[in-house]
C-alpha atoms as a PDB file:
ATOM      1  CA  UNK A   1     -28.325  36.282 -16.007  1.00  0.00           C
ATOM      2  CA  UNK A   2     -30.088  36.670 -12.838  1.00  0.00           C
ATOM      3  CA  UNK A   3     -31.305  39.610 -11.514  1.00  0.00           C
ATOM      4  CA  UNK A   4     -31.224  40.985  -7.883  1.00  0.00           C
ATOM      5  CA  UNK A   5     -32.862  43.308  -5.631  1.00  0.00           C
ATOM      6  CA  UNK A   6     -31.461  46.372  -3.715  1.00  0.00           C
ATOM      7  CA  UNK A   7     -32.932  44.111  -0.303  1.00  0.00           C
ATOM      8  CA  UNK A   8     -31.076  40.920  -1.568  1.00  0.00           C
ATOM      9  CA  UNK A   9     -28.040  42.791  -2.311  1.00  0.00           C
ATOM     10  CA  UNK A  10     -28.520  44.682   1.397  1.00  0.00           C
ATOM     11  CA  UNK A  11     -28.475  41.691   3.236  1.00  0.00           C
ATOM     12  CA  UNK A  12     -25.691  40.263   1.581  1.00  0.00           C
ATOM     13  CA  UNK A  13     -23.524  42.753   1.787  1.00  0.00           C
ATOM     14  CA  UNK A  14     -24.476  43.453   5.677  1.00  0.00           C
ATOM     15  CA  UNK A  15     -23.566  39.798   6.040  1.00  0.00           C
ATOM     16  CA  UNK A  16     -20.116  40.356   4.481  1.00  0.00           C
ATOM     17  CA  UNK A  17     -19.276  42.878   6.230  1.00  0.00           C
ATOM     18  CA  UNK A  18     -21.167  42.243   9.779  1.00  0.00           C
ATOM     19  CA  UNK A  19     -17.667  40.721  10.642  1.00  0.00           C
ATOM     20  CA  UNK A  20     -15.684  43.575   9.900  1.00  0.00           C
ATOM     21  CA  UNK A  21     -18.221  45.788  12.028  1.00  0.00           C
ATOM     22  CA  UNK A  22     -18.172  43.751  15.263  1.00  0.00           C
ATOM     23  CA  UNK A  23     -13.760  44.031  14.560  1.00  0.00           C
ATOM     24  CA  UNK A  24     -13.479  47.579  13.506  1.00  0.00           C
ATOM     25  CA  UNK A  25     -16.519  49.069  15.008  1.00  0.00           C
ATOM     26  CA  UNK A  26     -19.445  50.804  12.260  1.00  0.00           C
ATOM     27  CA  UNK A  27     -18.164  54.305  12.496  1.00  0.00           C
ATOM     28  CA  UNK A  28     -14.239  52.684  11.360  1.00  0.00           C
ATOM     29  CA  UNK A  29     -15.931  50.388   8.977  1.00  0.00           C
ATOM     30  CA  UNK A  30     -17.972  53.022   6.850  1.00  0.00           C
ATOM     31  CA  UNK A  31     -14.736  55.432   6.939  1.00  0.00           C
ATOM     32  CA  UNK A  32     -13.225  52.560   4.710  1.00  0.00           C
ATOM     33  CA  UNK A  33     -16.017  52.156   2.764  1.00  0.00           C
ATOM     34  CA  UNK A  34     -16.788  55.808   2.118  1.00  0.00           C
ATOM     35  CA  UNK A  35     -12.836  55.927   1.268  1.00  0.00           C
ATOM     36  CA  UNK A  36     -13.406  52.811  -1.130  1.00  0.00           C
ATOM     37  CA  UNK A  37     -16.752  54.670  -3.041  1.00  0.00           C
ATOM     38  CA  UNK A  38     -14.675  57.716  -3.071  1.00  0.00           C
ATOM     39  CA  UNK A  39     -11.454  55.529  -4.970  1.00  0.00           C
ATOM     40  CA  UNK A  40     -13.983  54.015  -7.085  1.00  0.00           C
ATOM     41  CA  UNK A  41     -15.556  57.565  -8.148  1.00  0.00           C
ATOM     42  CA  UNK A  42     -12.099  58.309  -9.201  1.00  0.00           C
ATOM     43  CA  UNK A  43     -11.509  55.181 -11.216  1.00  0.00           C
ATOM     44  CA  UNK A  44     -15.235  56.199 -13.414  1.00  0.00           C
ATOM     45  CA  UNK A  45     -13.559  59.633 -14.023  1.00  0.00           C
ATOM     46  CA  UNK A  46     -10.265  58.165 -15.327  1.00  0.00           C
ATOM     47  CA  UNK A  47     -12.891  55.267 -17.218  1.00  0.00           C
ATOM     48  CA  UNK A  48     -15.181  58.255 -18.856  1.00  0.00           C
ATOM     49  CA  UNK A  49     -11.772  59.972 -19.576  1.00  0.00           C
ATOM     50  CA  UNK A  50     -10.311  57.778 -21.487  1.00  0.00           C
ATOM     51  CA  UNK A  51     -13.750  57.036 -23.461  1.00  0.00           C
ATOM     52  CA  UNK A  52     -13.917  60.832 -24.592  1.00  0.00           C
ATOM     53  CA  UNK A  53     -10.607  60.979 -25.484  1.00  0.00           C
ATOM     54  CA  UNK A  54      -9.580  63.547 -22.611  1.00  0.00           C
ATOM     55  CA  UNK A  55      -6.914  60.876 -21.350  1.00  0.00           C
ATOM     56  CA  UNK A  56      -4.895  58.483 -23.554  1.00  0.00           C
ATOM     57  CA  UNK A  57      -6.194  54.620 -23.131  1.00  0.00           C
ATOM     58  CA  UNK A  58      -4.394  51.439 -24.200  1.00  0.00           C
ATOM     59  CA  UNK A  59      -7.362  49.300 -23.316  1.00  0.00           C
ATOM     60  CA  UNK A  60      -9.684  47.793 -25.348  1.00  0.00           C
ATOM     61  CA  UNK A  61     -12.926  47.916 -23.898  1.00  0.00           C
ATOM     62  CA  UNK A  62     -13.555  50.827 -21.892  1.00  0.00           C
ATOM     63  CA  UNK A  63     -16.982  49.951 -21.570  1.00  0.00           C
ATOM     64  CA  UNK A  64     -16.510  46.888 -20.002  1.00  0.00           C
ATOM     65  CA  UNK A  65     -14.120  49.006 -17.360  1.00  0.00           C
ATOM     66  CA  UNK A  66     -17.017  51.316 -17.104  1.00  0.00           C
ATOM     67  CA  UNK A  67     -19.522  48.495 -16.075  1.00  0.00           C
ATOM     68  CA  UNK A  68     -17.052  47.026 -13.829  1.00  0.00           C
ATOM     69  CA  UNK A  69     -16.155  50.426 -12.062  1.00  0.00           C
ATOM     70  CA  UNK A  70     -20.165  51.456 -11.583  1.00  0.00           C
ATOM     71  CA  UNK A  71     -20.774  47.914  -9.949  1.00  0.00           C
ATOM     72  CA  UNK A  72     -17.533  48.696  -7.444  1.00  0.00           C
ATOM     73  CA  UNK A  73     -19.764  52.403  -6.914  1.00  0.00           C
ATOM     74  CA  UNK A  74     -22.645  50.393  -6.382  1.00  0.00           C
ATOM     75  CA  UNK A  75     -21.225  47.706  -4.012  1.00  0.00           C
ATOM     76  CA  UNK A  76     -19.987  50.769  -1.327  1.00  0.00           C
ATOM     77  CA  UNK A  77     -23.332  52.351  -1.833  1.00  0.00           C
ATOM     78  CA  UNK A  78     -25.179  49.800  -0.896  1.00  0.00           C
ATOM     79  CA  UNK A  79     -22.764  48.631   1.987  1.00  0.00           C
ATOM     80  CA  UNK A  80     -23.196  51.848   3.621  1.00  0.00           C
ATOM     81  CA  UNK A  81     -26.468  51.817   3.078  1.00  0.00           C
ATOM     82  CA  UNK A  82     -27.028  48.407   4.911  1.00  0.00           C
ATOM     83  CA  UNK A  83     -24.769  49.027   8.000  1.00  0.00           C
ATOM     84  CA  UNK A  84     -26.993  51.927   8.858  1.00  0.00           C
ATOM     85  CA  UNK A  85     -29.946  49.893   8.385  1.00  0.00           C
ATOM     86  CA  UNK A  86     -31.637  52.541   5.321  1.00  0.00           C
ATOM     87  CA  UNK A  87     -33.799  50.608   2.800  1.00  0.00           C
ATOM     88  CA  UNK A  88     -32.384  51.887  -0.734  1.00  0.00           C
ATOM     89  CA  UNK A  89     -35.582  50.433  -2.439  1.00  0.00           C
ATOM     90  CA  UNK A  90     -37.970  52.853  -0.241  1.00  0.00           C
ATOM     91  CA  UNK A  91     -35.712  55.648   0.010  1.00  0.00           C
ATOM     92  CA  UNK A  92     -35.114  55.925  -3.838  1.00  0.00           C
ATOM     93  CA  UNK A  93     -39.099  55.526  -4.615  1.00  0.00           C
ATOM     94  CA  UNK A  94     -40.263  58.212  -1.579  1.00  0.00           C
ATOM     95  CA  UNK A  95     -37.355  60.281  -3.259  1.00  0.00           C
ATOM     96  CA  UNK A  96     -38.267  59.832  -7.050  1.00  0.00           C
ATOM     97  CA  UNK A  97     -42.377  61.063  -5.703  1.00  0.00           C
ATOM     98  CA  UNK A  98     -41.000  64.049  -4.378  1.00  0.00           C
ATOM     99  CA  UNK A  99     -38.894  64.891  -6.942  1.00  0.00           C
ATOM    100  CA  UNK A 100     -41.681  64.142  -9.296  1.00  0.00           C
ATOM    101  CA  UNK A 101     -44.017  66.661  -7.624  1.00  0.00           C
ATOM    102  CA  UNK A 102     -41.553  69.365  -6.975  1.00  0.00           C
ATOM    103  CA  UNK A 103     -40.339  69.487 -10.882  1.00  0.00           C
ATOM    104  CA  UNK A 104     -43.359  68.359 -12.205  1.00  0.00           C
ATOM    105  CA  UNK A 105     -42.793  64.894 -14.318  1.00  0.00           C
ATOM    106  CA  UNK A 106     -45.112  63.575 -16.364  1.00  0.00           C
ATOM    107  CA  UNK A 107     -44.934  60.121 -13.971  1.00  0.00           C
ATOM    108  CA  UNK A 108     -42.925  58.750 -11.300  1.00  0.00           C
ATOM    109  CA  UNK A 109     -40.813  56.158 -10.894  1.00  0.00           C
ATOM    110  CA  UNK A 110     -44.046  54.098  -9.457  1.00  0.00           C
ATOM    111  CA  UNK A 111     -45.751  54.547 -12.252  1.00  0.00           C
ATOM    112  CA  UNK A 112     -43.262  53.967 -14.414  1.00  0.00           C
ATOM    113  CA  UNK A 113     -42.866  50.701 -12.901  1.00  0.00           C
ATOM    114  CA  UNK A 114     -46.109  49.880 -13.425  1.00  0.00           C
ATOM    115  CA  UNK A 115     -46.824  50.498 -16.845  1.00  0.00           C
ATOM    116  CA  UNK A 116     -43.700  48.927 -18.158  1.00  0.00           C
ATOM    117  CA  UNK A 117     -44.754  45.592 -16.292  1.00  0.00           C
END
C-alpha cells in the first residue's frame, strides 16, 4: 500500500476543498469541517464503545470501523489544517521537542525518526 505524507495529504485536501472556500468563504467552510471532526469524534466513542463492551454491537469488525472512523478524524484535521495554511509535519515535530524537554523523554520524535531509519 502506498504511503503518504502530512504535505501530500495537505495539498490535496486544500485542492478539494479550495472550491468550497472561494463558495462558502474559509470562516463558513471550517465551521463545517470542525462540525464534521466533531461528528466523527462521536462516531470513535460509539466505535471504542462497542469494542469494550459498554454499548451492544451487531457488527463484525469493529476494528475495521475503528480504522475507518480515525481516517474520517484525520481527513478534517488535516483539512483545517491546510485552509489556514499550518504545516502539520513542522508543527507536530517543534511540538514533540518541546514536549520532550519539558517532561523529560529519553528522545524525541526526531530522534526517533532517525534511529528507526
Amino acid at each position: 500500500m502506498e504511503k503518504i505524507t502530512f504535505d501530500v495529504l495537505e495539498a490535496y485536501l486544500l485542492e478539494h476543498y479550495h472550491p468550497r472556500l472561494e463558495q462558502e468563504g474559509q470562516e463558513s467552510t471550517e465551521q463545517s469541517l470542525f462540525m464534521k471532526l466533531v461528528e466523527e469524534i462521536g462516531e470513535v466513542a460509539e466505535v471504542l464503545n462497542q469494542k469494550t463492551g459498554r454499548k451492544f454491537s451487531d457488527k463484525l469488525d469493529l476494528q475495521g470501523e475503528l480504522a475507518k472512523e480515525l481516517a474520517d478524524m484525520i481527513h478534517y484535521i488535516v483539512a483545517i489544517a491546510a485552509i489556514n495554511d499550518i504545516k502539520l509535519n513542522d508543527t507536530i515535530i517543534e511540538k514533540d521537542r518541546v514536549a520532550a524537554v519539558k517532561y523529560q523523554h529519553k528522545r524525541n520524535l526526531i530522534d526517533f525518526m532517525k534511529e528507526t531509519k
